[in-house]
Protein backbone atom coordinates (compact mmCIF):
# COMPACT_ATOMS: atom_id res chain seq x y z
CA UNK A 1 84.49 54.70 131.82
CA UNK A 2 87.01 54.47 129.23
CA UNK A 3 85.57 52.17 127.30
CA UNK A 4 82.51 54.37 126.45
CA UNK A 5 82.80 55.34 122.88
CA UNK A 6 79.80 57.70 121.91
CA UNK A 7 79.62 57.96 117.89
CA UNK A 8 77.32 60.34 116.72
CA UNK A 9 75.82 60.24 113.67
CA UNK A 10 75.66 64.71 112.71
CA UNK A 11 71.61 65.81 113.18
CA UNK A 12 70.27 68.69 111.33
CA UNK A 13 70.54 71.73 113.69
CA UNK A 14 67.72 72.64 115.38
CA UNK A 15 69.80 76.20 116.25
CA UNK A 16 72.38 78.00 115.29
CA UNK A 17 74.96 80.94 115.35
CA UNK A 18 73.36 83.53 112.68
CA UNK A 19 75.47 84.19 109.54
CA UNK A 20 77.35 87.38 109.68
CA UNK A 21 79.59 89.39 107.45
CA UNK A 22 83.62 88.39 108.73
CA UNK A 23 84.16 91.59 110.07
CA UNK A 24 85.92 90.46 113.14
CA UNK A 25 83.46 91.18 115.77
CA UNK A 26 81.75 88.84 117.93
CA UNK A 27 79.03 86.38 116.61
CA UNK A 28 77.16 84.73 119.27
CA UNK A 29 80.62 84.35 121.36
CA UNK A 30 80.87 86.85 123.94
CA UNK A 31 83.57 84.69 126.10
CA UNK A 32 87.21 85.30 125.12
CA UNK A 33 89.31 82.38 124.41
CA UNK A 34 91.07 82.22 128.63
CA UNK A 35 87.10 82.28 129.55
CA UNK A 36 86.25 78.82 127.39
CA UNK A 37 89.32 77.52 128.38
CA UNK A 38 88.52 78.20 131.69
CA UNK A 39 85.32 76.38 131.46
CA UNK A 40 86.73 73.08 129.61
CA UNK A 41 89.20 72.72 132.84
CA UNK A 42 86.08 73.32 135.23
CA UNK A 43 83.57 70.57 132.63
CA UNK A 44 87.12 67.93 133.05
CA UNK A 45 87.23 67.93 136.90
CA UNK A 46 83.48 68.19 137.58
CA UNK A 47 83.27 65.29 134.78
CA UNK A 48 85.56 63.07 136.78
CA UNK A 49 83.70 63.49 140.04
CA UNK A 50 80.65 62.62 138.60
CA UNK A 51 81.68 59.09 137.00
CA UNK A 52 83.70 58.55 140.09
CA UNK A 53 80.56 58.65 141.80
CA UNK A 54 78.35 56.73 139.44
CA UNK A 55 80.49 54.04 139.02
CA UNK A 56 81.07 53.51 142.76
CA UNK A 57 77.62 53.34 143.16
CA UNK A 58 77.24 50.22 140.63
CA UNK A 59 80.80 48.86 141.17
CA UNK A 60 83.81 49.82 142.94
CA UNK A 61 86.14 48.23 141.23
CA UNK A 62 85.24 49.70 138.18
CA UNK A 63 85.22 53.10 140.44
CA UNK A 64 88.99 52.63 140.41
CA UNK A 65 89.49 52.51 136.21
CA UNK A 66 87.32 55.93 135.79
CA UNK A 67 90.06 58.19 133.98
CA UNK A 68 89.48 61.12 132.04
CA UNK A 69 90.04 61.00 128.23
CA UNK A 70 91.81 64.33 127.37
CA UNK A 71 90.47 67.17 125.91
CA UNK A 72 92.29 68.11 122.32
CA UNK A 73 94.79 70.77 122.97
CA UNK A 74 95.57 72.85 119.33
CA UNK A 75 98.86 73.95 120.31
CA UNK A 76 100.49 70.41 120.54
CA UNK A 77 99.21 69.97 117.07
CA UNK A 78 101.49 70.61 114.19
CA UNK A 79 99.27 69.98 111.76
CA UNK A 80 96.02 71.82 113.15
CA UNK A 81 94.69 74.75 111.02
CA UNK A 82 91.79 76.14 111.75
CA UNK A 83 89.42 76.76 108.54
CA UNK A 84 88.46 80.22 107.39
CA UNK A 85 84.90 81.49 107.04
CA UNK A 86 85.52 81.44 103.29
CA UNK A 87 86.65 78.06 102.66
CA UNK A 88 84.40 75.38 100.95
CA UNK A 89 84.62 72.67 104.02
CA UNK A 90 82.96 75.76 105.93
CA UNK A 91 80.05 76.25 102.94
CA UNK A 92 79.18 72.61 103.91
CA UNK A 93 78.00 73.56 107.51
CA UNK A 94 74.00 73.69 107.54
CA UNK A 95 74.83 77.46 109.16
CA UNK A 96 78.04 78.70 108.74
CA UNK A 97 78.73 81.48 111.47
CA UNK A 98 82.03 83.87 111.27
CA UNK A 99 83.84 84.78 114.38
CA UNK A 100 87.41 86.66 113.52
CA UNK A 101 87.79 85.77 110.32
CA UNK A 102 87.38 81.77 111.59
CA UNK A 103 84.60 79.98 110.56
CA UNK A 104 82.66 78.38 113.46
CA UNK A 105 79.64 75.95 114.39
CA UNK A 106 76.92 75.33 116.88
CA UNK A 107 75.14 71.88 116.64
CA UNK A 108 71.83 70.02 118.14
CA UNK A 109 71.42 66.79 118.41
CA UNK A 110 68.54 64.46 119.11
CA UNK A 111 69.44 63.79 123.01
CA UNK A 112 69.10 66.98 123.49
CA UNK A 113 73.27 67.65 123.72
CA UNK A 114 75.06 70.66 121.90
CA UNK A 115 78.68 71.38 121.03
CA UNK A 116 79.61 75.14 119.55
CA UNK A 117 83.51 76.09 118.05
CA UNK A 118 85.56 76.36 115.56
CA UNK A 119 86.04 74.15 112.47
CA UNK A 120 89.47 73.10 111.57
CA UNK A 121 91.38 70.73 109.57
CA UNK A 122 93.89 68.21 111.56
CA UNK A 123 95.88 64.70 110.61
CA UNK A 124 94.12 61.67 112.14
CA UNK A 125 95.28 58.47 112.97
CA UNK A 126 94.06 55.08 112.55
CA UNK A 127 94.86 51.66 113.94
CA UNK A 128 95.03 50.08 117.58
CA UNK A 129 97.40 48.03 118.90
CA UNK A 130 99.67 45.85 116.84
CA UNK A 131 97.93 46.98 113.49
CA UNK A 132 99.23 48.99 110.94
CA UNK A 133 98.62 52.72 111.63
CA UNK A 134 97.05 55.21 108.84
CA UNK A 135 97.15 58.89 109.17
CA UNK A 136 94.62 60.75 106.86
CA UNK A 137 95.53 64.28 106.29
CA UNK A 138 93.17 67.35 106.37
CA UNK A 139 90.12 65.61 108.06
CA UNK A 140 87.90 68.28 109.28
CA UNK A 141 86.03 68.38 112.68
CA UNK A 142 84.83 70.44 115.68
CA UNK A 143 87.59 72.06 118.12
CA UNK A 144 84.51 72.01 120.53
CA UNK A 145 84.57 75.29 123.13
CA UNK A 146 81.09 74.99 124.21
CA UNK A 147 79.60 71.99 124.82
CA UNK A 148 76.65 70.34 126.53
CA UNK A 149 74.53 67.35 127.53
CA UNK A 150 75.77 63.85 128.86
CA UNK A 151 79.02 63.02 126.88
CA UNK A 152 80.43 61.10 130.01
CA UNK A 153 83.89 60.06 129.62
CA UNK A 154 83.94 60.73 125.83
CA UNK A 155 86.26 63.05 124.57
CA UNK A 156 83.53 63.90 121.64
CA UNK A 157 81.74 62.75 119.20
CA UNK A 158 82.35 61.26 115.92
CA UNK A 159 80.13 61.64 112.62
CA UNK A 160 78.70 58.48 110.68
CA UNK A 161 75.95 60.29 108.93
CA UNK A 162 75.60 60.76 105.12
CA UNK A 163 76.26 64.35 105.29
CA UNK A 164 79.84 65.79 103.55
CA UNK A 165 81.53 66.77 107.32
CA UNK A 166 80.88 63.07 108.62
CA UNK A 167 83.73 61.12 109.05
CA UNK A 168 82.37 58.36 106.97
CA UNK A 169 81.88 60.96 104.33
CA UNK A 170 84.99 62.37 104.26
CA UNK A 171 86.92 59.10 104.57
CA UNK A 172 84.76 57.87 101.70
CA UNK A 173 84.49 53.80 102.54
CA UNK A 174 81.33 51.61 101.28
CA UNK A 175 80.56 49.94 104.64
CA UNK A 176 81.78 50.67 108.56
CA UNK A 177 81.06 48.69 111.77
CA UNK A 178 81.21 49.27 115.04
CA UNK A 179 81.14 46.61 118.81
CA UNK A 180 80.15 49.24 121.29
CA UNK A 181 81.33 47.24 124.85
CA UNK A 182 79.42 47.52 128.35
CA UNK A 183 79.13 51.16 129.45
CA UNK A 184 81.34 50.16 132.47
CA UNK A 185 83.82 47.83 130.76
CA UNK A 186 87.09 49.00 130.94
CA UNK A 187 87.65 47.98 127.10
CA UNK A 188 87.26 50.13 124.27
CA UNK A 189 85.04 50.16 121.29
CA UNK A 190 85.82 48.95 118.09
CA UNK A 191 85.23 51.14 114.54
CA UNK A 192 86.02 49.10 111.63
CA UNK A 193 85.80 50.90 107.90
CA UNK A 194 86.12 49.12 104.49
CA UNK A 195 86.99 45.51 103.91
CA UNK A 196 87.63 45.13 107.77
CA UNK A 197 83.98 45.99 108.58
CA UNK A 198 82.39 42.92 108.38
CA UNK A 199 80.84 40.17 110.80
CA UNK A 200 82.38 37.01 109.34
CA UNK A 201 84.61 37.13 112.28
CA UNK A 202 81.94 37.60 115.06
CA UNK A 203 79.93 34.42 113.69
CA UNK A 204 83.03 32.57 115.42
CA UNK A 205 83.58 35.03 118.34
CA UNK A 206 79.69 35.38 118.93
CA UNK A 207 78.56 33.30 122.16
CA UNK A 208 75.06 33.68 120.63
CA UNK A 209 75.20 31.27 117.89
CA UNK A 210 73.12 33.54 116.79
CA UNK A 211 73.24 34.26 112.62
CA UNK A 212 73.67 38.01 111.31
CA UNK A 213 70.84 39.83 110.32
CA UNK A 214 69.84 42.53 107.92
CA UNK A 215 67.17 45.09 107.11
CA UNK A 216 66.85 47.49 104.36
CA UNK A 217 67.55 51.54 105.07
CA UNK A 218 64.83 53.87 104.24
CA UNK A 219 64.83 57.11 102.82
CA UNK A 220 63.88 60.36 104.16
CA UNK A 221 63.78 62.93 101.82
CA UNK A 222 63.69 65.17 104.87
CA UNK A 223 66.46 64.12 106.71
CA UNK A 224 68.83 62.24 104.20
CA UNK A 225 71.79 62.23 106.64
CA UNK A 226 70.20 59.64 108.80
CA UNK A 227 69.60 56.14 109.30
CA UNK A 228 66.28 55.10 108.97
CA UNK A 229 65.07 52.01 109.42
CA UNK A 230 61.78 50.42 108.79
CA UNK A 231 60.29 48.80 112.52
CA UNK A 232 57.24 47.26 112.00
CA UNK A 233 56.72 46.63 116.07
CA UNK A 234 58.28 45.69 119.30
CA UNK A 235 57.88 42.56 121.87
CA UNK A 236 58.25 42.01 125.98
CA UNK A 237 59.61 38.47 125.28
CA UNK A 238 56.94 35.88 123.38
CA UNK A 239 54.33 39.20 123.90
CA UNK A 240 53.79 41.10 120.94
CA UNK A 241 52.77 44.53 122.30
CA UNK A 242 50.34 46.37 121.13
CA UNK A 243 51.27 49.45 119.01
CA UNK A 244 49.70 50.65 115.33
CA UNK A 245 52.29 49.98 113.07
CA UNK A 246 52.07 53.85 112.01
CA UNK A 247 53.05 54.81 115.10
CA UNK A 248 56.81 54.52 113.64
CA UNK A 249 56.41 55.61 110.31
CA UNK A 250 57.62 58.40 108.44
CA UNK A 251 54.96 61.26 108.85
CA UNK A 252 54.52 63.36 104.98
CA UNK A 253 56.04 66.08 106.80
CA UNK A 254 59.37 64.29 107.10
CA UNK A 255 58.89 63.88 110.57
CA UNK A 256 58.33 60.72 113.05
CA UNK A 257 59.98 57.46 111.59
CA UNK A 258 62.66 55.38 113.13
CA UNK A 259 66.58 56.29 113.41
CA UNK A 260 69.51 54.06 114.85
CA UNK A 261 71.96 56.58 116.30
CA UNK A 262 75.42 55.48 117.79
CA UNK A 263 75.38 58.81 119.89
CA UNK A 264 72.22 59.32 121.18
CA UNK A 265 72.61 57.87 124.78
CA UNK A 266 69.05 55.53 125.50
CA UNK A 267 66.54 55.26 122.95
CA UNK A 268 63.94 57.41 122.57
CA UNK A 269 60.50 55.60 122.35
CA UNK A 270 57.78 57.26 120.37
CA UNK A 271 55.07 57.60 122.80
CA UNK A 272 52.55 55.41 122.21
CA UNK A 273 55.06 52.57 121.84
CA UNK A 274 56.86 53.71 125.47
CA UNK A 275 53.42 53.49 127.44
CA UNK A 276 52.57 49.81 125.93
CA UNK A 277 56.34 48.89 127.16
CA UNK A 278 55.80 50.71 130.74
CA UNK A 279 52.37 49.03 131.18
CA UNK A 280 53.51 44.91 131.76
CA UNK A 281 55.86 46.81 134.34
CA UNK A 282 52.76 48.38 136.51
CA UNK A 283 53.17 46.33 139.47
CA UNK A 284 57.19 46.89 140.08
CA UNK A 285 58.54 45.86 142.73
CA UNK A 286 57.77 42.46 143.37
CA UNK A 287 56.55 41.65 146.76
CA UNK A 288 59.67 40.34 148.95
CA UNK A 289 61.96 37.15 148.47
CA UNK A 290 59.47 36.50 144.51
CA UNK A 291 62.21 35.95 142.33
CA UNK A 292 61.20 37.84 138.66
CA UNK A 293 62.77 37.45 135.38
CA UNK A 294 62.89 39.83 133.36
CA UNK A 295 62.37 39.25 129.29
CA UNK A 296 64.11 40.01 125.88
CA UNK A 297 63.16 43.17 124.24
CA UNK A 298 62.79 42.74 120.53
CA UNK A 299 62.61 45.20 117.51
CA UNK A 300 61.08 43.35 114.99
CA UNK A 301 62.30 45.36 111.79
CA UNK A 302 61.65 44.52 108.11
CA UNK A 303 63.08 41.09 107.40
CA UNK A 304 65.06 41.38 110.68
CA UNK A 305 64.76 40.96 114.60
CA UNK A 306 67.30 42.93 116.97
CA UNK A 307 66.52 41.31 120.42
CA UNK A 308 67.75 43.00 123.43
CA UNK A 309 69.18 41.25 126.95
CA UNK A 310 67.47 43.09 129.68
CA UNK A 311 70.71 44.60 130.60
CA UNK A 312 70.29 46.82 127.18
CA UNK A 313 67.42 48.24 128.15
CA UNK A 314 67.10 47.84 131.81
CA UNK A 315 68.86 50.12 134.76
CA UNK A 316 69.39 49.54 138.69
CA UNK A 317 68.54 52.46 140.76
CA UNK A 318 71.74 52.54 143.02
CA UNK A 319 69.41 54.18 145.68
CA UNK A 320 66.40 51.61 146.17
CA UNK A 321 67.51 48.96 143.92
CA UNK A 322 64.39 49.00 141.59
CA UNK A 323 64.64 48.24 137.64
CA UNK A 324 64.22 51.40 135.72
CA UNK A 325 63.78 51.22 132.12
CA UNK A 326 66.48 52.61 129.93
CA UNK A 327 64.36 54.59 127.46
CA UNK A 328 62.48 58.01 127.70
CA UNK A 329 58.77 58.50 125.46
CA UNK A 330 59.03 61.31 122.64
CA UNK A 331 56.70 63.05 120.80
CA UNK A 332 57.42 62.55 117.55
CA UNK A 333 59.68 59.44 116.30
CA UNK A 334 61.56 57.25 117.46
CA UNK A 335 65.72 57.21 117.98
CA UNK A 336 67.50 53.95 118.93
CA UNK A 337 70.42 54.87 121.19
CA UNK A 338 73.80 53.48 122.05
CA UNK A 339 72.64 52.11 125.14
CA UNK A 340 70.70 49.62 123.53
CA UNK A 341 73.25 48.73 121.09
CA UNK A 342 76.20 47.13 123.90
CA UNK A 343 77.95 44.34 122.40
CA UNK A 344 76.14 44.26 119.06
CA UNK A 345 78.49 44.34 116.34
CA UNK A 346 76.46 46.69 113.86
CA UNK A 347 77.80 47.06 110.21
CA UNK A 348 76.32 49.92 107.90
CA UNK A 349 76.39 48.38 104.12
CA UNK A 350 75.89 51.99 102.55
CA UNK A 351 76.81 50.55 99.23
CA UNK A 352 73.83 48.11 99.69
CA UNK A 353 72.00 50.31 101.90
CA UNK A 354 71.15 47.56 104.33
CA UNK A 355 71.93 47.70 108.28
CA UNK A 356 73.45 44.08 109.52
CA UNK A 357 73.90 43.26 113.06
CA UNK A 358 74.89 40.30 115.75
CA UNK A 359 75.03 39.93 119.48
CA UNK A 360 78.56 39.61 120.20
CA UNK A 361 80.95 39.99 123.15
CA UNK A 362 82.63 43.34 121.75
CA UNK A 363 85.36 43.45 124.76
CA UNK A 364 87.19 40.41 122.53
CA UNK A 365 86.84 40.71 119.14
């Protein structure tokens, strides 16, 4: 699935390698350089297989298009230099780990995935097709050796947070966007920084008619790197369900709330708000030949309503054909994943601090 772009905005890690004196002995990696190499080959072809296999079972035709993105390979790279343990980009890690004089990483984030390596400094390029190309020197990022979770056909991840090693951060613009497309289109994703994020071009493109709407970020002093955003409750179509507002508010401890996340997979429903969503679904499957349809699922946020098609939140077992829905319960808050955000163009005002969105068909604009 080519088109699958997973953009991860960088959590505060839940683990990490311990902090050591740069005496060139091994910190938390045991596995020689061959070993994770090794392993990265093995992740690629087992990767491959997998997708082949989902996407046959939903479509063979998109069974064909499944190609692996490549892994990063340093020594093609002219302009890759790995960062020292000592260097300032390497103070701005939460944990900063040593390993050879190197400095290196391990990361959490909120699906559950992981990543581990060593930081470096590279040239990256931006533009796509016919547009003018930009390369930004000494950009910093994760040469990724041990990684984990669901990253499908991603090559990695990419940083929007408000955290200095983000790539918004370190590119410094006032506003981004991004049109994530259908998990099995064959058409990439769209990233748009500075003047060219905006959505006056998907209120032509936008098969919707629908207008653009916008609701304020809130602050956690807890977790300032994220996105929070203030959800006041969620509907089934014209049913408002019922869920205590508090349920997605920030608890005094910093915790619970409401996040948008471009690279957390499916959203993660705060518990009492999953079981009120499960319950209008209690007598799935229909009997034979009753035709069902299924309704919009809205998040009705502060001043704004982000209304989902059921194929945003909805799955098709491949095996017995049954809807499954596309969100797990959690314990705590609340995390709205990529899945649910397919062909919405989403535009982070960070100068304004507001969060602006529209259904659109991201494959074309």
């Amino acid at each position: 699935m080519a088109s699958l772009v997973l953009l991860l905005i960088l959590l505060v890690a839940a683990m990490s390698l311990p902090a050591a004196h740069c005496d060139g002995g091994n910190v938390g990696f045991e596995l020689k350089l061959t070993h994770l190499l090794r392993r990265a080959v093995a992740r690629s072809k087992a990767r491959v297989a997998a997708l082949q296999a989902v996407a046959a079972a939903a479509d063979p035709v998109a069974a064909a298009r499944v190609l692996p993105t490549p892994y990063f390979d340093a020594k093609r790279s002219a302009t890759y230099r790995a960062l020292p343990y000592r260097s300032p980009r390497c103070g701005q890690l939460y944990y900063p780990a040593c390993f050879q004089k190197v400095c290196v990483y391990q990361y959490y984030y909120g699906d559950t995935a992981s990543t581990a390596g060593v930081l470096a400094n590279e040239t990256f390029t931006f533009g796509a097709g016919n547009s003018t190309r930009v390369r930004v020197p000494n950009v910093s990022f994760g040469w990724g050796s041990i990684n984990a979770g669901d990253l499908a056909n991603s090559s990695g991840m990419v940083g929007f947070g408000r955290g200095p090693l983000s790539l918004v951060s370190q590119l410094g613009p006032s506003r981004f966007s991004y049109c994530l497309t259908s998990y099995l289109s064959p058409t990439p994703s769209r990233l748009y920084f500075g003047a060219f994020a905006n959505l006056n071009s998907t209120n032509t493109s936008s098969s919707s008619g629908s207008p653009a709407q916008s609701t304020p970020f809130v602050v956690n002093p807890a977790l300032p790197s994220m996105y929070f955003l203030s959800l006041r409750g969620i509907s089934l179509g014209a049913r408002r369900l019922p869920v205590d507002p508090l349920a997605f508010a920030i608890n005094d401890d910093g915790t619970g709330g409401v996040v948008i996340d471009s690279g957390t997979s499916i959203t993660w429903l705060q518990q009492d708000a999953y079981e009120a969503g499960r319950a209008p679904r209690a007598a799935w499957p229909p009997p034979p030949n009753v035709t069902v349809t299924v309704p919009d699922f809205v998040f009705h946020f502060d001043g704004a309503n982000m209304t989902l098609p059921p194929e945003n939140y909805m799955l098709i077992a491949s095996t017995t054909g049954y809807l499954c829905l596309a969100m797990v319960p959690s314990g705590v808050g609340t995390i709205i994943g990529n899945y649910q955000q397919q062909n919405l163009h989403i535009l982070y005002d960070l100068a304004n601090s507001l969060l602006s969105f529209l259904p659109a068909p991201c494959d074309i604009i």
